[in-house]
C-alpha atoms as a PDB file:
ATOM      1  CA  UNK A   1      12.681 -66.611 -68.132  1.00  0.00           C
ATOM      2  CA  UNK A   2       8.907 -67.795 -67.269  1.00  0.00           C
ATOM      3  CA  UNK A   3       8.680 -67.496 -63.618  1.00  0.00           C
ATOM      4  CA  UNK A   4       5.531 -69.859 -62.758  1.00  0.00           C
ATOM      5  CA  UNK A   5       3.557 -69.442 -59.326  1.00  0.00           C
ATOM      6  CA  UNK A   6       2.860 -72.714 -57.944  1.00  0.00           C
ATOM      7  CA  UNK A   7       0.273 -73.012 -54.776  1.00  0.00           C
ATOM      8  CA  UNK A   8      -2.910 -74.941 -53.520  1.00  0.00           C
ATOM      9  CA  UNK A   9      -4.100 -75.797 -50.313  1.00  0.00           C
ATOM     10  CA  UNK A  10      -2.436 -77.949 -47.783  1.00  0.00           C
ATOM     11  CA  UNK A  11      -3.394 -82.028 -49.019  1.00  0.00           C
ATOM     12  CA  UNK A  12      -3.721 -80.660 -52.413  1.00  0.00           C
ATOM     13  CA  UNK A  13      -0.741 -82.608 -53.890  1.00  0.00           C
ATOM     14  CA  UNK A  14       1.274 -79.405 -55.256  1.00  0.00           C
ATOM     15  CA  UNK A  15       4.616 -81.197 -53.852  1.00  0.00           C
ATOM     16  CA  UNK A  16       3.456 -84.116 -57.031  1.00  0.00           C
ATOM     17  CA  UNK A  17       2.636 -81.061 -59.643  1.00  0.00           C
ATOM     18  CA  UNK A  18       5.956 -79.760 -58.162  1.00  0.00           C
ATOM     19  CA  UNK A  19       7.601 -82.791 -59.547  1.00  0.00           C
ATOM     20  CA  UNK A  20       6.552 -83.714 -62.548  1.00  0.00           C
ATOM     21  CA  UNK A  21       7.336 -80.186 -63.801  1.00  0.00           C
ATOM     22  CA  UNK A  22      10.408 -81.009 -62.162  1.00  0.00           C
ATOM     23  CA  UNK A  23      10.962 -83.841 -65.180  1.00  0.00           C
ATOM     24  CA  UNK A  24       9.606 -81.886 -67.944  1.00  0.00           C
ATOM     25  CA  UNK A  25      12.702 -79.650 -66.867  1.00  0.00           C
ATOM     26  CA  UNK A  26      11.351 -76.828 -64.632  1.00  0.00           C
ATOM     27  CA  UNK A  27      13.728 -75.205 -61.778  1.00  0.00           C
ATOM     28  CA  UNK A  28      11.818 -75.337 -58.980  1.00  0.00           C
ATOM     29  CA  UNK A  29      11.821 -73.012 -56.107  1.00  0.00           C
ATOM     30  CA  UNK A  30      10.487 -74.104 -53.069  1.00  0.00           C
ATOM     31  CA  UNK A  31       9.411 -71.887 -50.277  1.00  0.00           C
ATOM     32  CA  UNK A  32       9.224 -74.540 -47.537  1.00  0.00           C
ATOM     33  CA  UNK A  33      13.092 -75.350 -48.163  1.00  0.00           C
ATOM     34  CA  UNK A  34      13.811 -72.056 -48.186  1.00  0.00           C
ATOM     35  CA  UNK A  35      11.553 -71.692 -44.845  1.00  0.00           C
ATOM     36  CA  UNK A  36      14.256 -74.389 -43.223  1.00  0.00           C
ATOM     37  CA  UNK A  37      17.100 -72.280 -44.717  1.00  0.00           C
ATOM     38  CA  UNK A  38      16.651 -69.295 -43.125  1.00  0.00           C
ATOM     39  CA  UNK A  39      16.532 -70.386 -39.241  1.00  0.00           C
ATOM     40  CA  UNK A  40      19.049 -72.382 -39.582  1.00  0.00           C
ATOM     41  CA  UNK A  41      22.336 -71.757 -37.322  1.00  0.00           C
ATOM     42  CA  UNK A  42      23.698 -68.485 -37.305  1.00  0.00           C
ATOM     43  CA  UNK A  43      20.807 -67.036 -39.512  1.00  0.00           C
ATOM     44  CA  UNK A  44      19.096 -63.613 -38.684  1.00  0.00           C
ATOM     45  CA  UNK A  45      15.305 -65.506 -38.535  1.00  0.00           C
ATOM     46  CA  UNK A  46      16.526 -67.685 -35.441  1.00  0.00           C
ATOM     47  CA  UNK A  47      17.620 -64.851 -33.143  1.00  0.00           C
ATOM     48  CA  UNK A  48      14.696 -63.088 -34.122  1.00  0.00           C
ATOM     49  CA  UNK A  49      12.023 -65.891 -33.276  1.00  0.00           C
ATOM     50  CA  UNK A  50      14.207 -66.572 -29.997  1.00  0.00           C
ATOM     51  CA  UNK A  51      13.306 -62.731 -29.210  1.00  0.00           C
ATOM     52  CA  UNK A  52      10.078 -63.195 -30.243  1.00  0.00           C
ATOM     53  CA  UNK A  53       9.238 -66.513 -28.853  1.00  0.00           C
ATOM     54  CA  UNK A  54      11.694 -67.643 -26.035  1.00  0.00           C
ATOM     55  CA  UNK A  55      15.191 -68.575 -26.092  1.00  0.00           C
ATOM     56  CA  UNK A  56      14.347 -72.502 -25.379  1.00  0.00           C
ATOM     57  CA  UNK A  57      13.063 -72.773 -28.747  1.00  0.00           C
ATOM     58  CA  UNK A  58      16.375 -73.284 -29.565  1.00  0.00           C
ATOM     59  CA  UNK A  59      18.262 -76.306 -28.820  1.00  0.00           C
ATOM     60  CA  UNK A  60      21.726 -76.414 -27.225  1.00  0.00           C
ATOM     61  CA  UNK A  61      23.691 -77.255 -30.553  1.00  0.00           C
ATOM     62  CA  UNK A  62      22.231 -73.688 -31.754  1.00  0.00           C
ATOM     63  CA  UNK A  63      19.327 -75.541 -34.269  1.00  0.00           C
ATOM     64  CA  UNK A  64      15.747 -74.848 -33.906  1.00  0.00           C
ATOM     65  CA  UNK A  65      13.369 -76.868 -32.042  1.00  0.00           C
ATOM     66  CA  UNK A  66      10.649 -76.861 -34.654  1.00  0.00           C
ATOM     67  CA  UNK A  67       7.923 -78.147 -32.099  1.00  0.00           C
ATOM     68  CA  UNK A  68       8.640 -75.800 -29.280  1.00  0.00           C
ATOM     69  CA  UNK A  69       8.172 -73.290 -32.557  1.00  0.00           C
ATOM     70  CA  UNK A  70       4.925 -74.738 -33.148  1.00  0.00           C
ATOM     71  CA  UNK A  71       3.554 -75.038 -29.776  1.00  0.00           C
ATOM     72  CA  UNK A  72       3.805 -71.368 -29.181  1.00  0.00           C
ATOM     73  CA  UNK A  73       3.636 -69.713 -32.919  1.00  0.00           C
ATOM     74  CA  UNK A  74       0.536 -71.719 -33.511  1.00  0.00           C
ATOM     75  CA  UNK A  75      -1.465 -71.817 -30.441  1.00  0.00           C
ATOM     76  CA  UNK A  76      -3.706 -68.727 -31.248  1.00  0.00           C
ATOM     77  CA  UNK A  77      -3.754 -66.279 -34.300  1.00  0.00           C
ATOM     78  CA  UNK A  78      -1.471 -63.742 -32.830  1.00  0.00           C
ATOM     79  CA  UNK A  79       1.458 -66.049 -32.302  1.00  0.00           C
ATOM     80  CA  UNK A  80       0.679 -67.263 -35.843  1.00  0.00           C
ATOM     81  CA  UNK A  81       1.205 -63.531 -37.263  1.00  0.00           C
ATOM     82  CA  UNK A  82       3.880 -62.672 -35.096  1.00  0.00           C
ATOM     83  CA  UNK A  83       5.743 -65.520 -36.683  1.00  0.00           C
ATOM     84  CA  UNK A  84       4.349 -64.943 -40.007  1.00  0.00           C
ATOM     85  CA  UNK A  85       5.098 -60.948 -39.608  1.00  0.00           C
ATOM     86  CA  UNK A  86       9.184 -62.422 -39.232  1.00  0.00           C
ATOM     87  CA  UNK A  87       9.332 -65.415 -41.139  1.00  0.00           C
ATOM     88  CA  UNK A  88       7.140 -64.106 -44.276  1.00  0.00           C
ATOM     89  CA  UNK A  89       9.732 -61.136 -45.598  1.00  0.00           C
ATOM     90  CA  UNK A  90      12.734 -63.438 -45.037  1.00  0.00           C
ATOM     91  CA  UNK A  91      11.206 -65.988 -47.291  1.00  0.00           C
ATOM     92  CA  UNK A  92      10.125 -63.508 -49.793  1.00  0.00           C
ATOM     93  CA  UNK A  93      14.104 -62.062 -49.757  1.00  0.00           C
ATOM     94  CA  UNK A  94      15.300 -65.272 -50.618  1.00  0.00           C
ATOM     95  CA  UNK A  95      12.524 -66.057 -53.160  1.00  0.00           C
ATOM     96  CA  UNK A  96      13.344 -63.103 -54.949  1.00  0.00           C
ATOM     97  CA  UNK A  97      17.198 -63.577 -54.798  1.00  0.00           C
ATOM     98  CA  UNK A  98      16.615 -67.237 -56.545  1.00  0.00           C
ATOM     99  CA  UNK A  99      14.319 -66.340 -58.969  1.00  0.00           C
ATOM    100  CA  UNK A 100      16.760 -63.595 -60.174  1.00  0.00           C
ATOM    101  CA  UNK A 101      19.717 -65.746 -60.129  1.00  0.00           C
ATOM    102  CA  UNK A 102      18.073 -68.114 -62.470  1.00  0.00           C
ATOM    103  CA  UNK A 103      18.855 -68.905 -66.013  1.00  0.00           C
ATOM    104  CA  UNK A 104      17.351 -66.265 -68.637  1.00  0.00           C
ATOM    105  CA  UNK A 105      16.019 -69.742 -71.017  1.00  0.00           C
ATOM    106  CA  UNK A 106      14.455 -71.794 -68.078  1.00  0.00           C
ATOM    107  CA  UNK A 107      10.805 -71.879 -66.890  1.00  0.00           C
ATOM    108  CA  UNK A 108      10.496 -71.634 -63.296  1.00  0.00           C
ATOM    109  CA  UNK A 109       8.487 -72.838 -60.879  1.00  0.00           C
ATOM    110  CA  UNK A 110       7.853 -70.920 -57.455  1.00  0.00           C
ATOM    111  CA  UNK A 111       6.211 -73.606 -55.179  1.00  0.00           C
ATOM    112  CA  UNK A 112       5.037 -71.378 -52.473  1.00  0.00           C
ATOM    113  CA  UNK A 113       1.536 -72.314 -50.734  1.00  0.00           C
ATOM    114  CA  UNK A 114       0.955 -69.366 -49.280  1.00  0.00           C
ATOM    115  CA  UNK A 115       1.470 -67.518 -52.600  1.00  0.00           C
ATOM    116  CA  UNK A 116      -1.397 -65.276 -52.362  1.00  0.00           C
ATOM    117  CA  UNK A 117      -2.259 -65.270 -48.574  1.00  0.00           C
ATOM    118  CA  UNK A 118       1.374 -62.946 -48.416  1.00  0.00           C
ATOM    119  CA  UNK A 119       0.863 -61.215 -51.897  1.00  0.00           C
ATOM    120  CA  UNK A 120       3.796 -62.846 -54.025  1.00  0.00           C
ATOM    121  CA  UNK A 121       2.194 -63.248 -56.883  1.00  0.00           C
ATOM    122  CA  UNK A 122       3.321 -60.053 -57.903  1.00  0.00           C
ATOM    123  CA  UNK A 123       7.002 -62.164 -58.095  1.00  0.00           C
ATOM    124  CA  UNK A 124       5.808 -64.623 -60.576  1.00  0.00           C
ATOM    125  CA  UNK A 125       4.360 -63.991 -64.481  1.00  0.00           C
ATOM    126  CA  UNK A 126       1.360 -67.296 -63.589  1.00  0.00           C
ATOM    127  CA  UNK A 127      -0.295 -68.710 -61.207  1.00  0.00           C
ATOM    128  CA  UNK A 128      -0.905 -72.194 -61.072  1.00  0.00           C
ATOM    129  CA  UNK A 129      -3.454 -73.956 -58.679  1.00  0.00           C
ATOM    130  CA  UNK A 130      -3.210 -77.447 -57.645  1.00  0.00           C
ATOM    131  CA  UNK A 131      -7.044 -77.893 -56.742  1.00  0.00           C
ATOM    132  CA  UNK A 132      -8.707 -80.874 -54.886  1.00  0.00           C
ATOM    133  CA  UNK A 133     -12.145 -80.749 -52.659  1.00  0.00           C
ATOM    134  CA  UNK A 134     -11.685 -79.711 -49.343  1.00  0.00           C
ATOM    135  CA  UNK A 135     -12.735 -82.962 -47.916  1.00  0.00           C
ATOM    136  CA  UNK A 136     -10.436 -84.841 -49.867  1.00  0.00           C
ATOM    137  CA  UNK A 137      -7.521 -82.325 -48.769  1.00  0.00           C
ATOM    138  CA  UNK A 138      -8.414 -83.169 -44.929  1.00  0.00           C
ATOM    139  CA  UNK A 139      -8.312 -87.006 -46.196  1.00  0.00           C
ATOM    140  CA  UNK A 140      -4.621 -86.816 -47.266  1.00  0.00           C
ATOM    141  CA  UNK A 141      -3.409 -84.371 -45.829  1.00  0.00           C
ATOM    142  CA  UNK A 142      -4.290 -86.728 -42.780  1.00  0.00           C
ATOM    143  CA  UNK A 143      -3.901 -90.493 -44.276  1.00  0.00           C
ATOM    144  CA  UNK A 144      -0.778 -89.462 -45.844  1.00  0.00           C
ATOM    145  CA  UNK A 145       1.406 -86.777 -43.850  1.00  0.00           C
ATOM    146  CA  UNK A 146      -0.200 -88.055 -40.570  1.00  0.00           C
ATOM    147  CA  UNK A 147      -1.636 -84.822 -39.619  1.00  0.00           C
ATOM    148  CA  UNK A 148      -4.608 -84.665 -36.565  1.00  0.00           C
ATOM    149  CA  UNK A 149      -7.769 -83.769 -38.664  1.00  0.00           C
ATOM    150  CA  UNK A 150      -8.517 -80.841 -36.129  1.00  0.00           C
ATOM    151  CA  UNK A 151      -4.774 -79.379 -36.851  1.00  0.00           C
ATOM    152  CA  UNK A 152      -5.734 -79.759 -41.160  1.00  0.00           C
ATOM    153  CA  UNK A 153      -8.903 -77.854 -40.521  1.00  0.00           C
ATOM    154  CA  UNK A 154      -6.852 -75.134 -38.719  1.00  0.00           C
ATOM    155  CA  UNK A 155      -4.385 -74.459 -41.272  1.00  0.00           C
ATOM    156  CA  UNK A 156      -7.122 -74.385 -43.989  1.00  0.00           C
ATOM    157  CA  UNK A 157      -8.892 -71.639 -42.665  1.00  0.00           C
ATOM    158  CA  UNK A 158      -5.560 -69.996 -41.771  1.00  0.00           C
ATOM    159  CA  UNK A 159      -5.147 -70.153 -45.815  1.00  0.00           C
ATOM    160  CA  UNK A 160      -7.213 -68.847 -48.389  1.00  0.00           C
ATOM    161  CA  UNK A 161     -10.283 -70.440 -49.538  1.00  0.00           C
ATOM    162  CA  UNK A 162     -10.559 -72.900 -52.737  1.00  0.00           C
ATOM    163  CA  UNK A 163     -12.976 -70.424 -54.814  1.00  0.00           C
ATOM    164  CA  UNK A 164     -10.734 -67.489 -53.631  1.00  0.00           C
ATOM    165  CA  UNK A 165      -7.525 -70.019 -54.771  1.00  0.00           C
ATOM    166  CA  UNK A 166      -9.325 -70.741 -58.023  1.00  0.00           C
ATOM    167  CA  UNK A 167     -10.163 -66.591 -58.254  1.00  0.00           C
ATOM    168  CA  UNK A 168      -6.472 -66.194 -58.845  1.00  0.00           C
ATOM    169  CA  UNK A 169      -5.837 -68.985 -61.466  1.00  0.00           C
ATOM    170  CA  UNK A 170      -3.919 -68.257 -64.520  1.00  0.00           C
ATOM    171  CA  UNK A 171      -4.252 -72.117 -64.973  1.00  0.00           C
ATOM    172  CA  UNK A 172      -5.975 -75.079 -62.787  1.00  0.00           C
ATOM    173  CA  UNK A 173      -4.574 -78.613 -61.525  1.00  0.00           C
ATOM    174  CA  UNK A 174      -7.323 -80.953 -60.740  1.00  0.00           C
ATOM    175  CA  UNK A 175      -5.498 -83.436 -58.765  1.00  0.00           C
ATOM    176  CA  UNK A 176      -8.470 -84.965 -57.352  1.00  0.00           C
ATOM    177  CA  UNK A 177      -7.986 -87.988 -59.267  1.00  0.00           C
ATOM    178  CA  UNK A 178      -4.889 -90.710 -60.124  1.00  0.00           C
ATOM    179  CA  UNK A 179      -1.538 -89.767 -60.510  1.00  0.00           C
ATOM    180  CA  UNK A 180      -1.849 -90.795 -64.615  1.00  0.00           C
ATOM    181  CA  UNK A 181      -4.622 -87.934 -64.564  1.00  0.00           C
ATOM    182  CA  UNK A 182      -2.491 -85.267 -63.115  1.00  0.00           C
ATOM    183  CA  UNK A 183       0.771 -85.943 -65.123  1.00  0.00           C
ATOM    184  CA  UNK A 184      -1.775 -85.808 -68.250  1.00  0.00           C
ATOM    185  CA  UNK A 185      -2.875 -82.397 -66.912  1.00  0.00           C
ATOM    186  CA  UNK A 186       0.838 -81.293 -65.934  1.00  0.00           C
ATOM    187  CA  UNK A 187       2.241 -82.549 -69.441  1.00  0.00           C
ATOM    188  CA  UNK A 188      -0.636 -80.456 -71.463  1.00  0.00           C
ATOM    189  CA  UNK A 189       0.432 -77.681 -68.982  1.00  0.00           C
ATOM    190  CA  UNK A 190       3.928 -77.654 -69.684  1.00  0.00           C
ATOM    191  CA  UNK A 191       3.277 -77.776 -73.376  1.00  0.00           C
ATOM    192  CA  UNK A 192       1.389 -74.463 -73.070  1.00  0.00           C
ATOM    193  CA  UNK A 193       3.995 -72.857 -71.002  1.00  0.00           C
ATOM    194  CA  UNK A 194       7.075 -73.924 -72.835  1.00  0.00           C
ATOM    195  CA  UNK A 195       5.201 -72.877 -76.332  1.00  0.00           C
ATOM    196  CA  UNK A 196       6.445 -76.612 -77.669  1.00  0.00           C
ATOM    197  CA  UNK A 197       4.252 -78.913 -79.083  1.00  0.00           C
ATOM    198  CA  UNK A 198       6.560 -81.963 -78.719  1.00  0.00           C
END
């Protein structure tokens, strides 16, 4: 087994590179599903943010109300490590649960952006960065997942910077231009990680 780190910053376009690895035959991981998995009903991370944050951030059919979540976890940088200090090791549990349950021949592909802001690179063999300028990240990450500009700006800084991203690199994306450009970088990528030429 290959196990690949996949990350960049938010806008970056790692959920594309996540994809087309996808078709080349990659089993992807990623840690934003598993994020959703683990608070949903009757799972240990939604008592514990209830604790942490307030038992009306949970709705009356026992789901979680993600934007009573956010309002709270992300209104200042101590709510954002107290939920990062509960969801974080939960995630990383599960990560490392999948990644050993999955086939011996495969290459896979941990999409995790915060791979090195929480230090799980030490799960994964690479690291691959999906990078784009930090202007252009605010510019879709705004145009295209209808984010507020000022709320993009706050989660970059919350994330590791693109030289410190591109200090960890084992190999690089450049998704700053089309989608035909990326898929030629992801397909040269794939040939160097699968060893095949064809």
């Amino acid at each position: 087994m290959h196990r690949i780190g996949l990350t960049g910053g938010i806008g970056s376009g790692k959920t594309t590179v996540a994809g087309l690895l996808a078709e080349h035959g990659a089993v992807i991981i990623d840690a934003d599903a598993i994020a959703r998995d683990v608070v949903e009903p009757g799972m240990p991370a939604l008592s514990l943010l209830a604790l942490e944050f307030g038992d009306d951030i949970v709705r009356s059919d026992g789901s979680l109300d993600r934007g009573a979540l956010a309002a709270r976890a992300f209104r200042d940088t101590d709510g954002t490590q107290r939920l990062n200090a509960i969801m974080h090791p939960l995630i990383r549990e599960e990560s490392q649960r999948r990644l050993a349950e999955a086939p011996d021949t495969c290459i896979v592909v941990y999409d995790m952006p915060l791979l090195f802001e929480t230090g799980q690179q030490d799960l994964v063999d690479e690291v691959v960065v999906v990078d784009v300028p930090e202007d252009l990240q605010v510019e879709r990450a705004v145009g295209l997942r209808g984010l507020e500009e000022v709320d993009v700006r706050r989660r970059m800084q919350a994330q590791w910077s693109r030289s410190e991203r591109l200090s960890g690199a084992d190999h690089v994306i450049d998704n700053s231009g089309d989608l035909e450009a990326t898929k030629r970088q992801v397909d040269e990528l794939w040939t160097i990680l699968s060893g095949d030429p064809g």
